[in-house]
PDB file of N, CA and C in Angstrom:
ATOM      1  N   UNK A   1     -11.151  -0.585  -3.350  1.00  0.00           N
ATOM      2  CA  UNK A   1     -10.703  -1.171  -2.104  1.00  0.00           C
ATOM      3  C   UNK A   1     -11.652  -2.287  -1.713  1.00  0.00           C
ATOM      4  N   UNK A   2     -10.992  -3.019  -0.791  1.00  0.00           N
ATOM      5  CA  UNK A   2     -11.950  -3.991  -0.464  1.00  0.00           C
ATOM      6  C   UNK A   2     -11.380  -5.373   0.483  1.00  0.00           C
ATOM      7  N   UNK A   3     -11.969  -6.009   0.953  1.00  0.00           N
ATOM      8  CA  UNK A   3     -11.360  -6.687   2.405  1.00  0.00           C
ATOM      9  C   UNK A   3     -11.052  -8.217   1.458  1.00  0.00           C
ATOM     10  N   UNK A   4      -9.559  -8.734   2.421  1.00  0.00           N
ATOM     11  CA  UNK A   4      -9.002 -10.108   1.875  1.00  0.00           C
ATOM     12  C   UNK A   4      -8.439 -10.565   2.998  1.00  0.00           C
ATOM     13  N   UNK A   5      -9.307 -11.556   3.506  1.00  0.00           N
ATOM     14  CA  UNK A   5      -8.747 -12.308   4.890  1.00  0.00           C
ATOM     15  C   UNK A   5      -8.428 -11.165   6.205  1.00  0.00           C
ATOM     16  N   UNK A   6      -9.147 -10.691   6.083  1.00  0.00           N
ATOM     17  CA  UNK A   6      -9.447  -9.595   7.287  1.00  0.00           C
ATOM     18  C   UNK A   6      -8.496  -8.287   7.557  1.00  0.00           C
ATOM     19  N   UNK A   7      -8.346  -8.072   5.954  1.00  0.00           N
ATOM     20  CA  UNK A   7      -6.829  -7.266   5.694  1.00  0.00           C
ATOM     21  C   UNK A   7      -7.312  -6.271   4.659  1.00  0.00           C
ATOM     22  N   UNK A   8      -7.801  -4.656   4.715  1.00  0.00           N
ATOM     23  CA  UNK A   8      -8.028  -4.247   3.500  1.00  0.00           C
ATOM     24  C   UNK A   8      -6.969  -4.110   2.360  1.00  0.00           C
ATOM     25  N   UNK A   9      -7.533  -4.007   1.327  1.00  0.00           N
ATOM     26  CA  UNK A   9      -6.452  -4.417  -0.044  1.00  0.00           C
ATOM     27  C   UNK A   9      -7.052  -3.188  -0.906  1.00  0.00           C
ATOM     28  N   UNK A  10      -6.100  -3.224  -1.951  1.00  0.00           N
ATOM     29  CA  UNK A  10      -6.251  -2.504  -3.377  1.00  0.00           C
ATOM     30  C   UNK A  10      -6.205  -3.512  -4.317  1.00  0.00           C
ATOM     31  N   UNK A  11      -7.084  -4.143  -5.112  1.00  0.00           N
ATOM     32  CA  UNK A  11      -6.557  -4.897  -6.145  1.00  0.00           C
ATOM     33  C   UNK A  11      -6.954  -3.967  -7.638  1.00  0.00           C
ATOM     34  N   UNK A  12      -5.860  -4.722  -8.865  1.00  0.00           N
ATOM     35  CA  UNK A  12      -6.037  -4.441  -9.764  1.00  0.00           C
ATOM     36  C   UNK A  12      -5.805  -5.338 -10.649  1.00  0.00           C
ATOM     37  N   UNK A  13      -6.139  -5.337 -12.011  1.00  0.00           N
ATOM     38  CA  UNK A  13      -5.734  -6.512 -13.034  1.00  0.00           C
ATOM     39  C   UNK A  13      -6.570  -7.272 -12.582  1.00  0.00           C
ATOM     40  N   UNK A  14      -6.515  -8.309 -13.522  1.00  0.00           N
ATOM     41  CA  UNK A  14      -7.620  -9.701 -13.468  1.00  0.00           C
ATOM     42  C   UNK A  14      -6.534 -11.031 -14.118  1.00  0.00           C
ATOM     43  N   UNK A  15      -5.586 -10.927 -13.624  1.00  0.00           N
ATOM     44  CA  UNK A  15      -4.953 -12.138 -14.412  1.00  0.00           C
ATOM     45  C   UNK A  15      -4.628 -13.283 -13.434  1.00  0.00           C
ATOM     46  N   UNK A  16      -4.211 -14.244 -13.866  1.00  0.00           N
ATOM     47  CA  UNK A  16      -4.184 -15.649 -13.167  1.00  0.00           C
ATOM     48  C   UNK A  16      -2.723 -15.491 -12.357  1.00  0.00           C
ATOM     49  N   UNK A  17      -1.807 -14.814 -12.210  1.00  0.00           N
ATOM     50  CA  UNK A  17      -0.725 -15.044 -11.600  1.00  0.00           C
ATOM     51  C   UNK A  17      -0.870 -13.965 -10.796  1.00  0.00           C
ATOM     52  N   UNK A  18       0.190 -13.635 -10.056  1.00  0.00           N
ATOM     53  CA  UNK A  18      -0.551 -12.077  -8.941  1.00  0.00           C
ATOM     54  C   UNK A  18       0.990 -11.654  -8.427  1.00  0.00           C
ATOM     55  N   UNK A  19       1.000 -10.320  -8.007  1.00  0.00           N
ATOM     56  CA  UNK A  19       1.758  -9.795  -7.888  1.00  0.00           C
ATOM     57  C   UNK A  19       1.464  -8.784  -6.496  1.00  0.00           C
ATOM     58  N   UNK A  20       2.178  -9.007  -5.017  1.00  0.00           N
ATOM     59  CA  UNK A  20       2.036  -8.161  -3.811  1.00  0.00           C
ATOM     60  C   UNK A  20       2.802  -7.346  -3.916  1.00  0.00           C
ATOM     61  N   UNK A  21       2.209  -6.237  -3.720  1.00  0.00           N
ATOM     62  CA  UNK A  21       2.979  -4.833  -3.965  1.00  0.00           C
ATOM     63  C   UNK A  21       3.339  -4.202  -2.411  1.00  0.00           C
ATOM     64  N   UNK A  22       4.667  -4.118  -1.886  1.00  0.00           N
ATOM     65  CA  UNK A  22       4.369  -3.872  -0.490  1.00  0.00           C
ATOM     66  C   UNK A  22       4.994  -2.500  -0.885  1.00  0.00           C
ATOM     67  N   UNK A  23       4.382  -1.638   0.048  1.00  0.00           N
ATOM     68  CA  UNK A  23       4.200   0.224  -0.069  1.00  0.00           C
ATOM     69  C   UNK A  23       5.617   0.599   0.884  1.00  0.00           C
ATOM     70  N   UNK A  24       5.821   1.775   0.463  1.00  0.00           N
ATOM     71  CA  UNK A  24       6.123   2.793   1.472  1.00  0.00           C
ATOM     72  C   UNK A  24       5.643   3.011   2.695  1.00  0.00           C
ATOM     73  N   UNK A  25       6.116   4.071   3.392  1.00  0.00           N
ATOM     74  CA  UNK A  25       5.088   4.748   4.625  1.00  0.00           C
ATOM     75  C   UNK A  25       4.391   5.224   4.187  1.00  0.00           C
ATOM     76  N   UNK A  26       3.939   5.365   2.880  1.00  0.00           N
ATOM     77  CA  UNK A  26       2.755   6.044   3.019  1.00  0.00           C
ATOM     78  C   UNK A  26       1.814   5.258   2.500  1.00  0.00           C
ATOM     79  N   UNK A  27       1.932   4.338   2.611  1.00  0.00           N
ATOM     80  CA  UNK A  27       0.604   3.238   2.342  1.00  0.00           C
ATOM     81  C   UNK A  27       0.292   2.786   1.213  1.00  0.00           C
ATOM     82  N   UNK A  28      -0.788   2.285   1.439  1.00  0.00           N
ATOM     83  CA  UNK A  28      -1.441   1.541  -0.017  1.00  0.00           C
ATOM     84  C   UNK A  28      -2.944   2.128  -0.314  1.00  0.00           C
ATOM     85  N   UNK A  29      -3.376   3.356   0.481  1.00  0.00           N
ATOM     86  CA  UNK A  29      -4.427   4.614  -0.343  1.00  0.00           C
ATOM     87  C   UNK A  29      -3.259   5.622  -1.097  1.00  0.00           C
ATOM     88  N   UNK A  30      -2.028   5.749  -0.815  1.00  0.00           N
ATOM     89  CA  UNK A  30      -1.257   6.649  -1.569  1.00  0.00           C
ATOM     90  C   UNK A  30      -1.335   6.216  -3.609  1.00  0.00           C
ATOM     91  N   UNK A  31      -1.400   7.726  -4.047  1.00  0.00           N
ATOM     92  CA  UNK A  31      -1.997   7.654  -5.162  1.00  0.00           C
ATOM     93  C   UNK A  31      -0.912   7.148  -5.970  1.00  0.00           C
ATOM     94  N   UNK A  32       0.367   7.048  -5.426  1.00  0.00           N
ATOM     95  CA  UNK A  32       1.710   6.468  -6.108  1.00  0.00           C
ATOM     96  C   UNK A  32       1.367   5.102  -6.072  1.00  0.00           C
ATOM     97  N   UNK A  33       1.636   4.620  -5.148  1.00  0.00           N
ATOM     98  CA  UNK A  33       1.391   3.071  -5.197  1.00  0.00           C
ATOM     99  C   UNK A  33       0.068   2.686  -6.072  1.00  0.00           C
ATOM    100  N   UNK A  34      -0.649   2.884  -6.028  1.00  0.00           N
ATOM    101  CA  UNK A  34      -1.813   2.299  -6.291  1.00  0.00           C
ATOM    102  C   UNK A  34      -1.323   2.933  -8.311  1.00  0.00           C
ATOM    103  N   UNK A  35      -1.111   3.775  -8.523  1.00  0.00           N
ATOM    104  CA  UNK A  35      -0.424   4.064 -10.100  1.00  0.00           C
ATOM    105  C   UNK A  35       0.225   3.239  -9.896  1.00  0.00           C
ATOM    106  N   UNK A  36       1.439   2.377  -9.782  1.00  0.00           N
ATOM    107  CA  UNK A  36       2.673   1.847  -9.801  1.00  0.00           C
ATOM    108  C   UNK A  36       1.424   0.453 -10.028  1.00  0.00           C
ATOM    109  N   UNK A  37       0.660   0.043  -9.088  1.00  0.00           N
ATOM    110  CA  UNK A  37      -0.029  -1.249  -9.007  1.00  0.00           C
ATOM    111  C   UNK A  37      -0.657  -1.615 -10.296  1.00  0.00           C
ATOM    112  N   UNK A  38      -1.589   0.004 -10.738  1.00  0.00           N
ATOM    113  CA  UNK A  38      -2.111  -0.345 -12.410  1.00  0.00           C
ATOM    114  C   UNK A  38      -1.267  -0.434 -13.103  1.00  0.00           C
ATOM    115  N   UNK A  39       0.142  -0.123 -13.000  1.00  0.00           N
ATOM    116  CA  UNK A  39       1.044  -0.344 -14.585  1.00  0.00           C
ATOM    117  C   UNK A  39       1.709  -1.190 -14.897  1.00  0.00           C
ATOM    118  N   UNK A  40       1.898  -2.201 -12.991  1.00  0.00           N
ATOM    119  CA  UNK A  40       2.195  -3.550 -13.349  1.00  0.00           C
ATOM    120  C   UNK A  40       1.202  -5.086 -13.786  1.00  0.00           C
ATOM    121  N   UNK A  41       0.012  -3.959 -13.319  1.00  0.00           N
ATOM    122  CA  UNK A  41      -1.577  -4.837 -13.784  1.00  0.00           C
ATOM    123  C   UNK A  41      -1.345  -5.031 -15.472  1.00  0.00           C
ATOM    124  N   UNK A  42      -1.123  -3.978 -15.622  1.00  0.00           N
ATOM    125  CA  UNK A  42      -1.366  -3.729 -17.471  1.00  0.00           C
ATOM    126  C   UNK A  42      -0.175  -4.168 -17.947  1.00  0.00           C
ATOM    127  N   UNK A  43       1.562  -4.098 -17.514  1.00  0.00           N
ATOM    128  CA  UNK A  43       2.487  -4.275 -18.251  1.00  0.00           C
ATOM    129  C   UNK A  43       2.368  -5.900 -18.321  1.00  0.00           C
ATOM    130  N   UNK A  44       2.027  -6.280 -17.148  1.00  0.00           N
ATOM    131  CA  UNK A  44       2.382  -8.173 -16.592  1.00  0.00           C
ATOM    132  C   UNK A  44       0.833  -8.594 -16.913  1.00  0.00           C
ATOM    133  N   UNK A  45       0.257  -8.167 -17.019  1.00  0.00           N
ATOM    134  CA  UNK A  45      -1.203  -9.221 -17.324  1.00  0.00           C
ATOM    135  C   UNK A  45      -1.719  -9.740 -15.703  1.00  0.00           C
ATOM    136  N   UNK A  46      -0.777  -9.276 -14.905  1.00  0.00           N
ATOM    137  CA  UNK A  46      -1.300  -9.826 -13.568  1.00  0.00           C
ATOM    138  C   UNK A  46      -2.178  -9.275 -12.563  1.00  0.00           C
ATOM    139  N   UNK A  47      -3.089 -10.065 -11.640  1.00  0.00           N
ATOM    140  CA  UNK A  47      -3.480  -9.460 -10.603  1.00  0.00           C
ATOM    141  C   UNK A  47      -2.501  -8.535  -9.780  1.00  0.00           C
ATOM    142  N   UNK A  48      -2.162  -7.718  -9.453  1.00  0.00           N
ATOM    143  CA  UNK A  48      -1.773  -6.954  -8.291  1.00  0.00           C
ATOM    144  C   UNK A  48      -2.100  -6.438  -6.836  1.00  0.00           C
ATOM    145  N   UNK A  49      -2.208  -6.845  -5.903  1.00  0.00           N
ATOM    146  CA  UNK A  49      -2.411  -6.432  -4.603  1.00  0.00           C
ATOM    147  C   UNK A  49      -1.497  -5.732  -4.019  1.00  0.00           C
ATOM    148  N   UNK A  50      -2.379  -4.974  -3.115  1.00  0.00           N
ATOM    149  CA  UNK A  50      -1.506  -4.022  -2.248  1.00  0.00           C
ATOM    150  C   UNK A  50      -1.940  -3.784  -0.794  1.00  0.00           C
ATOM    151  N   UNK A  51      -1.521  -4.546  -0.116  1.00  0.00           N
ATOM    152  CA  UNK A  51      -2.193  -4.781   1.478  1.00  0.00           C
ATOM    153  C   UNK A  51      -1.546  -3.830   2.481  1.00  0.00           C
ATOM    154  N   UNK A  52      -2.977  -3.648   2.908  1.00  0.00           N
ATOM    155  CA  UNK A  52      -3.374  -2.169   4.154  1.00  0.00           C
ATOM    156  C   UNK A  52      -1.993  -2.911   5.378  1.00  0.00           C
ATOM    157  N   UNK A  53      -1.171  -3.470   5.430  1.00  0.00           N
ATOM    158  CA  UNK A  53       0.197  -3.361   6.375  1.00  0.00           C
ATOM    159  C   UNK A  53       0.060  -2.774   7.408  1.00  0.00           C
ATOM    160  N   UNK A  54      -0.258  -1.680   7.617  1.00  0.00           N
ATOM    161  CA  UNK A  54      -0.372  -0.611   8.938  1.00  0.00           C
ATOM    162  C   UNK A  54      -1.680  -0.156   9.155  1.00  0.00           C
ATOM    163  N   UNK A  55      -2.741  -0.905   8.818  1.00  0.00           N
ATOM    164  CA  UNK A  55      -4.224  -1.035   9.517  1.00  0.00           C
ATOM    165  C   UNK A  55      -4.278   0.288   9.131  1.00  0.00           C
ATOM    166  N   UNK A  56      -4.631   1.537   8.480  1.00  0.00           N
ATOM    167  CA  UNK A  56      -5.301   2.342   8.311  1.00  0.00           C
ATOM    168  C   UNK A  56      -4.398   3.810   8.595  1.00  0.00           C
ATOM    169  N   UNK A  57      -3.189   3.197   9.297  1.00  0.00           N
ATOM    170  CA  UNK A  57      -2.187   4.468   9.665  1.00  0.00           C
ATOM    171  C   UNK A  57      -0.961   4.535   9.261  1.00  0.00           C
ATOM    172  N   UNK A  58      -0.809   4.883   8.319  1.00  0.00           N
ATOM    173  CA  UNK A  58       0.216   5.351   7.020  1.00  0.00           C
ATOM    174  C   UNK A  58       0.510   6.877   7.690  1.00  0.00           C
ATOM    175  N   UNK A  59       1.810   6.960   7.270  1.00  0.00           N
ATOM    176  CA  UNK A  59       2.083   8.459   6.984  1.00  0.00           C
ATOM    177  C   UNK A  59       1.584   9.205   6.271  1.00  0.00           C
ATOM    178  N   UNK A  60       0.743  10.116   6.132  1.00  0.00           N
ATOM    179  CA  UNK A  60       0.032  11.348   5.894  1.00  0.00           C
ATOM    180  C   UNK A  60       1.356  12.415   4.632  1.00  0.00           C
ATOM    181  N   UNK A  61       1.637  11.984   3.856  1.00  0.00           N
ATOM    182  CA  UNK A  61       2.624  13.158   2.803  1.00  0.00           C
ATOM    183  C   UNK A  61       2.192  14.442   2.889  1.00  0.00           C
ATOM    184  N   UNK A  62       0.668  14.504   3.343  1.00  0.00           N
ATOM    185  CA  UNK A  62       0.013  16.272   2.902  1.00  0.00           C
ATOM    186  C   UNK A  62       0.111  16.859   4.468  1.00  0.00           C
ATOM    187  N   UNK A  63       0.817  15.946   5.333  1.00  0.00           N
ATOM    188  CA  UNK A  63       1.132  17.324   6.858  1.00  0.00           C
ATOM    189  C   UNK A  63       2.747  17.407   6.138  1.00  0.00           C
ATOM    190  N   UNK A  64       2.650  18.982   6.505  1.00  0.00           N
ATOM    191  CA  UNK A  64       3.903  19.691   5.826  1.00  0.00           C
ATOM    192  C   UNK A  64       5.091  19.399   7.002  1.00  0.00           C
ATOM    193  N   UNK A  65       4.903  18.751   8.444  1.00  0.00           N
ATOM    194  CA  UNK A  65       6.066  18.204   9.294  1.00  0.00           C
ATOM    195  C   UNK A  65       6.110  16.549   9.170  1.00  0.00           C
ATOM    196  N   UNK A  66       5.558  15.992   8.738  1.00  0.00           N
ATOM    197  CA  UNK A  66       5.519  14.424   8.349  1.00  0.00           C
ATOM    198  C   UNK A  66       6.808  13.588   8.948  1.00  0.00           C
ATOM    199  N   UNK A  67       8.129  14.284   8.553  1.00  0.00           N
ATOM    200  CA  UNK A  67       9.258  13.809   9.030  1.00  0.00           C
ATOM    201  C   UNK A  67       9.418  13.957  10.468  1.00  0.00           C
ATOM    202  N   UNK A  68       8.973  14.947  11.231  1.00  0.00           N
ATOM    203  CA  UNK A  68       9.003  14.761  13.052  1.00  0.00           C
ATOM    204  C   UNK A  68       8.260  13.675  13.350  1.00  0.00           C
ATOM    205  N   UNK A  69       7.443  13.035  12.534  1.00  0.00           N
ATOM    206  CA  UNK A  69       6.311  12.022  13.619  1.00  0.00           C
ATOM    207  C   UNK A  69       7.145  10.661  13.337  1.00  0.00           C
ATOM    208  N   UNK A  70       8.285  10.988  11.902  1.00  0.00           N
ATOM    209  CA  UNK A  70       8.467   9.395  11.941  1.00  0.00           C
ATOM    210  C   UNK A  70       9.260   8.595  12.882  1.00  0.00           C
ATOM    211  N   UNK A  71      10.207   8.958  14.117  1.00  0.00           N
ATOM    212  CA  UNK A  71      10.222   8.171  15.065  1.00  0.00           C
ATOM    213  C   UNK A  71       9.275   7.814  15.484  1.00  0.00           C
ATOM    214  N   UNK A  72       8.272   8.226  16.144  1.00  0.00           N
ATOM    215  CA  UNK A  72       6.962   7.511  16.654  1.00  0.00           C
ATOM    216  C   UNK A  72       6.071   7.090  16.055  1.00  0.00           C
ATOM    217  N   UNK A  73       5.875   6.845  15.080  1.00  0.00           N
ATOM    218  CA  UNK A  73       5.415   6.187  14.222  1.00  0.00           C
ATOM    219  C   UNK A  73       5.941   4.782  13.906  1.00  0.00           C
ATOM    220  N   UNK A  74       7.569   4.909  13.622  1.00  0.00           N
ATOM    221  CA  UNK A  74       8.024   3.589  13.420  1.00  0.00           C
ATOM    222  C   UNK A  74       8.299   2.925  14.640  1.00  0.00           C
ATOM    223  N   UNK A  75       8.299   3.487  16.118  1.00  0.00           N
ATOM    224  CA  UNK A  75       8.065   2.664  17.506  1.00  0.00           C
ATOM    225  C   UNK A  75       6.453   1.913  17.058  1.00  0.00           C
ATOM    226  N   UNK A  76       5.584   2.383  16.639  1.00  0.00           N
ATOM    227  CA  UNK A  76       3.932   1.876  16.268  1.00  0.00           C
ATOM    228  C   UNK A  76       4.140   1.219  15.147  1.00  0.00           C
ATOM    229  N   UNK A  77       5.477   0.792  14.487  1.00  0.00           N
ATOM    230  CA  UNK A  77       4.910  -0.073  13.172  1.00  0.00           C
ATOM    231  C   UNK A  77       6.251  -0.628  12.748  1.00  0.00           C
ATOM    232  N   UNK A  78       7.065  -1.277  13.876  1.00  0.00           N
ATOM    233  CA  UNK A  78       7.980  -1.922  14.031  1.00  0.00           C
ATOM    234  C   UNK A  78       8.085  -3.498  12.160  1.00  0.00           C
ATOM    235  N   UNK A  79       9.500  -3.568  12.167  1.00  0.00           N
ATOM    236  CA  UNK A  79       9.374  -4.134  10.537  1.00  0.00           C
ATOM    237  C   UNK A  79       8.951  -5.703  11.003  1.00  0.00           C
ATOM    238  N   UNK A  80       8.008  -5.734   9.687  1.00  0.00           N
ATOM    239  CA  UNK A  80       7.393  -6.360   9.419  1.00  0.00           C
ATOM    240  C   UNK A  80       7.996  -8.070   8.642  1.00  0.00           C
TER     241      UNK A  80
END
């Protein structure tokens, strides 16, 4: 992880063309995305990013009610 224009990111790959990976609700620490990010690093030769979108508050997959909070949640993270 690591900060890009005042936005934390995931990058992966090292290649000259780049590829923004925009997430789910559950973010861009979710261990899916960030897999999905290395396999387009490695299939495409490209950089990949995956930008923190919702400042640090993603949906949580490991609370076993996850689905009650998502009205209020998506009042807090109206589309983008």
């Amino acid at each position: 992880e690591e900060e890009l224009a005042g936005i934390n990111i995931y990058r992966t790959g090292h290649g000259k063309s780049a590829i923004v990976l925009f997430t789910d609700i559950f973010g861009y620490t979710f261990i899916n995305s960030r897999k999905l990010a290395d396999h387009f690093a490695i299939d495409t030769g490209a950089t990949v990013f995956i930008p923190d979108y919702f400042h640090g508050d993603p949906i949580n997959p490991n609370i076993p009610n996850y689905r009650d909070l998502l009205p209020d949640w998506r009042k807090q993270h109206p589309v983008i």
